[in-house]
Protein backbone atom coordinates (compact mmCIF):
# COMPACT_ATOMS: atom_id res chain seq x y z
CA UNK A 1 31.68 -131.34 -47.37
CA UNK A 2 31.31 -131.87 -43.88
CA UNK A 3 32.51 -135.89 -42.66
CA UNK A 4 29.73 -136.01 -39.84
CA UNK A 5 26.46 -137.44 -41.41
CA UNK A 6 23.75 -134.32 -40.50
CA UNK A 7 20.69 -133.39 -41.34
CA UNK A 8 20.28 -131.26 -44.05
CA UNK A 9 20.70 -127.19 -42.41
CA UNK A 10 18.20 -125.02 -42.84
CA UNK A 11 19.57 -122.14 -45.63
CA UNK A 12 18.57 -118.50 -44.70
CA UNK A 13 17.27 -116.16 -48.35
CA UNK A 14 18.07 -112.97 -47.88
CA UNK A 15 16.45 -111.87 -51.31
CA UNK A 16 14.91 -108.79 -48.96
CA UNK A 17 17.73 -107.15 -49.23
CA UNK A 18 18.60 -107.27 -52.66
CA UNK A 19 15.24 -105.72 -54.44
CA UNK A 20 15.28 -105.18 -57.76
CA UNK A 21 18.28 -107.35 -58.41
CA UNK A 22 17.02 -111.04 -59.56
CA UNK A 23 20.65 -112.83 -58.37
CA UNK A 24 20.77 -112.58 -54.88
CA UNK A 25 21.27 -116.28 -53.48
CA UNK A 26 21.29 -117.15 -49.51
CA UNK A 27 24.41 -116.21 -47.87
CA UNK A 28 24.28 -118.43 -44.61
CA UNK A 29 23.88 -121.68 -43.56
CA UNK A 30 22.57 -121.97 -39.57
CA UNK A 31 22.11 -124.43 -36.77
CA UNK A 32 20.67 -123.99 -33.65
CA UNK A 33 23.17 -123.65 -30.50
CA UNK A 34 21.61 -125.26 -27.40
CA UNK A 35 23.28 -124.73 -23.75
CA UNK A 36 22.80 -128.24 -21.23
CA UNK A 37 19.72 -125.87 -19.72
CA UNK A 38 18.33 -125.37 -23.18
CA UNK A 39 18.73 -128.76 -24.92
CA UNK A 40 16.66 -130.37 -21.43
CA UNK A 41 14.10 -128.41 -22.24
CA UNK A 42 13.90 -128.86 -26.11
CA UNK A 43 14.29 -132.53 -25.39
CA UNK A 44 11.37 -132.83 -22.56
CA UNK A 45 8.89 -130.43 -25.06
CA UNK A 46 9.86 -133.23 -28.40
CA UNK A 47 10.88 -136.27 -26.76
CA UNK A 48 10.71 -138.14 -30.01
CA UNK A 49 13.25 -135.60 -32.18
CA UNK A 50 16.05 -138.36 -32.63
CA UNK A 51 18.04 -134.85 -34.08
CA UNK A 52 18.13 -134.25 -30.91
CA UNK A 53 19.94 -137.30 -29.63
CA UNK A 54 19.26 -138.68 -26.34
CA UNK A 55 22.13 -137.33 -23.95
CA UNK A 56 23.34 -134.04 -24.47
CA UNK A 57 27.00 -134.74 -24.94
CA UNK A 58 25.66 -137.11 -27.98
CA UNK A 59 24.18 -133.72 -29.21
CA UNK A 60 27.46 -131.97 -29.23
CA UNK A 61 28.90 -134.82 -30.76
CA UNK A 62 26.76 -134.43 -33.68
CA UNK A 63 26.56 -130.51 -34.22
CA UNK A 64 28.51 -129.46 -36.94
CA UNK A 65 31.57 -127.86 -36.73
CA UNK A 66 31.37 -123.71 -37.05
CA UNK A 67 35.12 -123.95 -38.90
CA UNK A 68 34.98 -126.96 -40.50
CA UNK A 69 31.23 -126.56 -42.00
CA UNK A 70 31.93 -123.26 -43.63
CA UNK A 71 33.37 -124.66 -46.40
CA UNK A 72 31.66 -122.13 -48.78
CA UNK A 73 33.25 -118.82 -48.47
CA UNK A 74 30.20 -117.16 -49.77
CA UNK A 75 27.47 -119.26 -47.34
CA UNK A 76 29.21 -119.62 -44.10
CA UNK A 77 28.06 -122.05 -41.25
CA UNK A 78 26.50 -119.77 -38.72
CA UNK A 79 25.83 -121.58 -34.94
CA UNK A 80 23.05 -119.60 -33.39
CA UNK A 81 22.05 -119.40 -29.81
CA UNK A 82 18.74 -120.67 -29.15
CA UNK A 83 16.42 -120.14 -26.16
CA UNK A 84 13.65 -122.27 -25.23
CA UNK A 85 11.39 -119.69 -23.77
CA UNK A 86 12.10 -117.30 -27.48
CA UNK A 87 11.18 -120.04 -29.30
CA UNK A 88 7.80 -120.93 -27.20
CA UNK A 89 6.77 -117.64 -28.21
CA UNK A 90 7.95 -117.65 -31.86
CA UNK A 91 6.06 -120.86 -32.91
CA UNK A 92 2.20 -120.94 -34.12
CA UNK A 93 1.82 -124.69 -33.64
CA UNK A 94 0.55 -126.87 -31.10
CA UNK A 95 3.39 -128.65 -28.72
CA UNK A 96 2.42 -131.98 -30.06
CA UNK A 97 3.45 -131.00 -33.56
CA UNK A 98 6.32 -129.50 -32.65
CA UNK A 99 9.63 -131.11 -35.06
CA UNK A 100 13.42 -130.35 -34.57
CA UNK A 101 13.01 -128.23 -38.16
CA UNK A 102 11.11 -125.90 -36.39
CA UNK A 103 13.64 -125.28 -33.98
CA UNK A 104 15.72 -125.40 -37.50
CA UNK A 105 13.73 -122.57 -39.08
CA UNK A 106 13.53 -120.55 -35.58
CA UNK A 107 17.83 -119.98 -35.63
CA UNK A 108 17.05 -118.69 -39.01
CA UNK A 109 14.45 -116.50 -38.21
CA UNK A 110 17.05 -115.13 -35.01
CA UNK A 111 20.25 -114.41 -37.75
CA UNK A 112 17.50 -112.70 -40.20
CA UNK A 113 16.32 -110.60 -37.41
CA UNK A 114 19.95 -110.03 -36.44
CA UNK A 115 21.31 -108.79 -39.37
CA UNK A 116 18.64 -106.58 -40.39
CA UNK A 117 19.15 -104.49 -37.54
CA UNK A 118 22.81 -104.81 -38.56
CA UNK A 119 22.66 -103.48 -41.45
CA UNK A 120 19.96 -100.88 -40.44
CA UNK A 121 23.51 -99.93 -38.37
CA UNK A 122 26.12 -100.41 -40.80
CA UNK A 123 28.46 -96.95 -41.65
CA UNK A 124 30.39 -96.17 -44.24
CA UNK A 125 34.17 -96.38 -42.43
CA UNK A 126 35.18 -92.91 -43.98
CA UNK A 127 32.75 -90.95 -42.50
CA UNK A 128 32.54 -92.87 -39.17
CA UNK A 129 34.40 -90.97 -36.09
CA UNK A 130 34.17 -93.72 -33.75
CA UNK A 131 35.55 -96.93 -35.09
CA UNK A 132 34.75 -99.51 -33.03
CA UNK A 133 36.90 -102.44 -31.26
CA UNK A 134 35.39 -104.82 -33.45
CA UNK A 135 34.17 -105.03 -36.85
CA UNK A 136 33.42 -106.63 -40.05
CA UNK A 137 34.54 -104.38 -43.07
CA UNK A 138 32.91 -104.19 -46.90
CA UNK A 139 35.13 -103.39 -49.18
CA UNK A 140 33.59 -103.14 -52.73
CA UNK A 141 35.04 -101.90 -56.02
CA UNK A 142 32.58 -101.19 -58.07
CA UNK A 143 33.03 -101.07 -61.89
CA UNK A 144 31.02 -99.47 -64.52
CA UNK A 145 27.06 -99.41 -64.02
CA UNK A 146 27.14 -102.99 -64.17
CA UNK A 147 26.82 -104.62 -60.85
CA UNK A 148 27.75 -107.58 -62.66
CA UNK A 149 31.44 -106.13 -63.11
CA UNK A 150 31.65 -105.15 -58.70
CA UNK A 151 34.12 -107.07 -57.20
CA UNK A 152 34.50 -107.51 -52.59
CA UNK A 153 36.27 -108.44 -49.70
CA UNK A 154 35.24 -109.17 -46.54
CA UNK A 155 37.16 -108.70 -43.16
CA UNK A 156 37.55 -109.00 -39.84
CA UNK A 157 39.08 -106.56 -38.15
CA UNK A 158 39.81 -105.87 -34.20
CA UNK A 159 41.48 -102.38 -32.77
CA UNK A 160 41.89 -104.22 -29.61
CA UNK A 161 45.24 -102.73 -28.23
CA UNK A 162 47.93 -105.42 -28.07
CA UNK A 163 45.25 -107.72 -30.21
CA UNK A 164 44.90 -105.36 -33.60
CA UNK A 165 44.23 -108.13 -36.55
CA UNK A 166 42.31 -107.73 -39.88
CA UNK A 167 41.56 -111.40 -40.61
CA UNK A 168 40.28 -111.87 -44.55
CA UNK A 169 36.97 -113.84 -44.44
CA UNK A 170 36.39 -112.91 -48.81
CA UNK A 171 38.81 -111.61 -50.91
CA UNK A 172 38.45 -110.19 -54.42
CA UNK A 173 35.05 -112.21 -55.41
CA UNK A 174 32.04 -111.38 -57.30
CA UNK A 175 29.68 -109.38 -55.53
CA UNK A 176 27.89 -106.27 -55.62
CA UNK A 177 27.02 -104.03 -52.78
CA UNK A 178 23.66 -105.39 -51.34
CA UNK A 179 24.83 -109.13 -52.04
CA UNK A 180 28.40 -108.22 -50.16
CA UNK A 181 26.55 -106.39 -47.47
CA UNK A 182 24.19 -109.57 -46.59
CA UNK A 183 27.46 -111.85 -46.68
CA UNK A 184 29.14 -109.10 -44.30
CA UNK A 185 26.25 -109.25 -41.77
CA UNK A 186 26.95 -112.79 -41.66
CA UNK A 187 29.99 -112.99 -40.67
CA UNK A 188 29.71 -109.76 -37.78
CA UNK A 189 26.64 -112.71 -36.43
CA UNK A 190 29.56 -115.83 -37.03
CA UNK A 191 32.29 -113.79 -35.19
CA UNK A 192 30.06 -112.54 -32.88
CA UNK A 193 30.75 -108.51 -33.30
CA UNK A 194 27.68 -105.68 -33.56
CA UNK A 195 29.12 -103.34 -36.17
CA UNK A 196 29.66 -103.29 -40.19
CA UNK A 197 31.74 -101.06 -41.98
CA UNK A 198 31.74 -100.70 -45.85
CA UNK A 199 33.90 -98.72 -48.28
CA UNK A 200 32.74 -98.20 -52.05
CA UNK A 201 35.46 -97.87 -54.34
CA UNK A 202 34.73 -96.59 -57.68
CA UNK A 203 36.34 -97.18 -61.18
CA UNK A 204 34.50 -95.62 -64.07
């Protein structure tokens, strides 16, 4: 666990993409990400959020760490950039009941919108002719009819030239397909990269 006292982060579901599978459990943690620019204004519109702290280096001071919070391989710690102006036009209520959770639920609301059009994207990397620079890979092994059984890893992997890496994020852990495929998208959101690859491999 994290040493900084925090409040608790709001956890993303993403049971939507597991349907007819009962076991599907959130695979992210997130926290909002505010620029100088973006924290004045959150702080002028809820003066009273003491989340918020009252000078923004205080505020960095007390965001979690990205590395250091992901201590659940499964669940990662996701920092997501928040804009004032998005979030004005997200939220239903008034200004004066506006709380820091909502700016808590609105980074959720940003990854879940983010990696459904991710995975609306993802390919499987046999059958894809342009790989690109960057990319989080799938790799499940799927055993039996039993989804149960399906075993995954995860990576991160850059054809940069001079900069090629693949970077394990999960390796050889219990997941099926749609529950890998969530994890994936959040990691291509944590390291920042647009693209997911998968590749099924099957043992009967």
């Amino acid at each position: 666990p994290h040493k900084r006292q925090l409040s608790p982060l709001p956890p993303l579901s993403v049971v939507w993409l597991c349907s007819g599978i009962d076991n599907c459990p959130p695979v992210a943690r997130t926290f909002p990400l505010l620029s100088d620019y973006e924290w004045k204004r959150f702080k002028a519109a809820i003066p009273a959020a003491a989340r918020l702290k009252s000078t923004y280096r205080d505020w960095l001071k007390s965001c979690p760490d990205e590395v250091l919070g992901s201590t659940e391989p499964l669940k990662p710690l996701v920092l997501i950039e928040v804009r004032f102006d998005d979030f004005v036009q997200w939220i239903k209520k008034p200004k004066a009941r506006w709380r820091f959770s909502d700016i808590g639920k609105f980074s959720s609301e940003v990854f879940h919108h983010r990696a459904i059009s991710l995975l609306k994207e993802a390919k499987e990397e046999e059958q894809t002719r342009v790989v690109p620079l960057d990319y989080i890979h799938l790799v499940v092994t799927e055993i039996g009819n039993d989804k149960a059984n399906d075993f995954a890893s995860i990576y991160f992997v850059s054809k940069v030239p001079g900069f090629e890496r693949k970077e394990p994020r999960v390796e050889n852990v219990r997941l099926f397909f749609e529950y890998g495929m969530a994890v994936a998208a959040a990691y291509a959101i944590k390291n920042k990269v647009n693209a997911i690859l998968f590749t099924k491999v099957r043992i009967r």
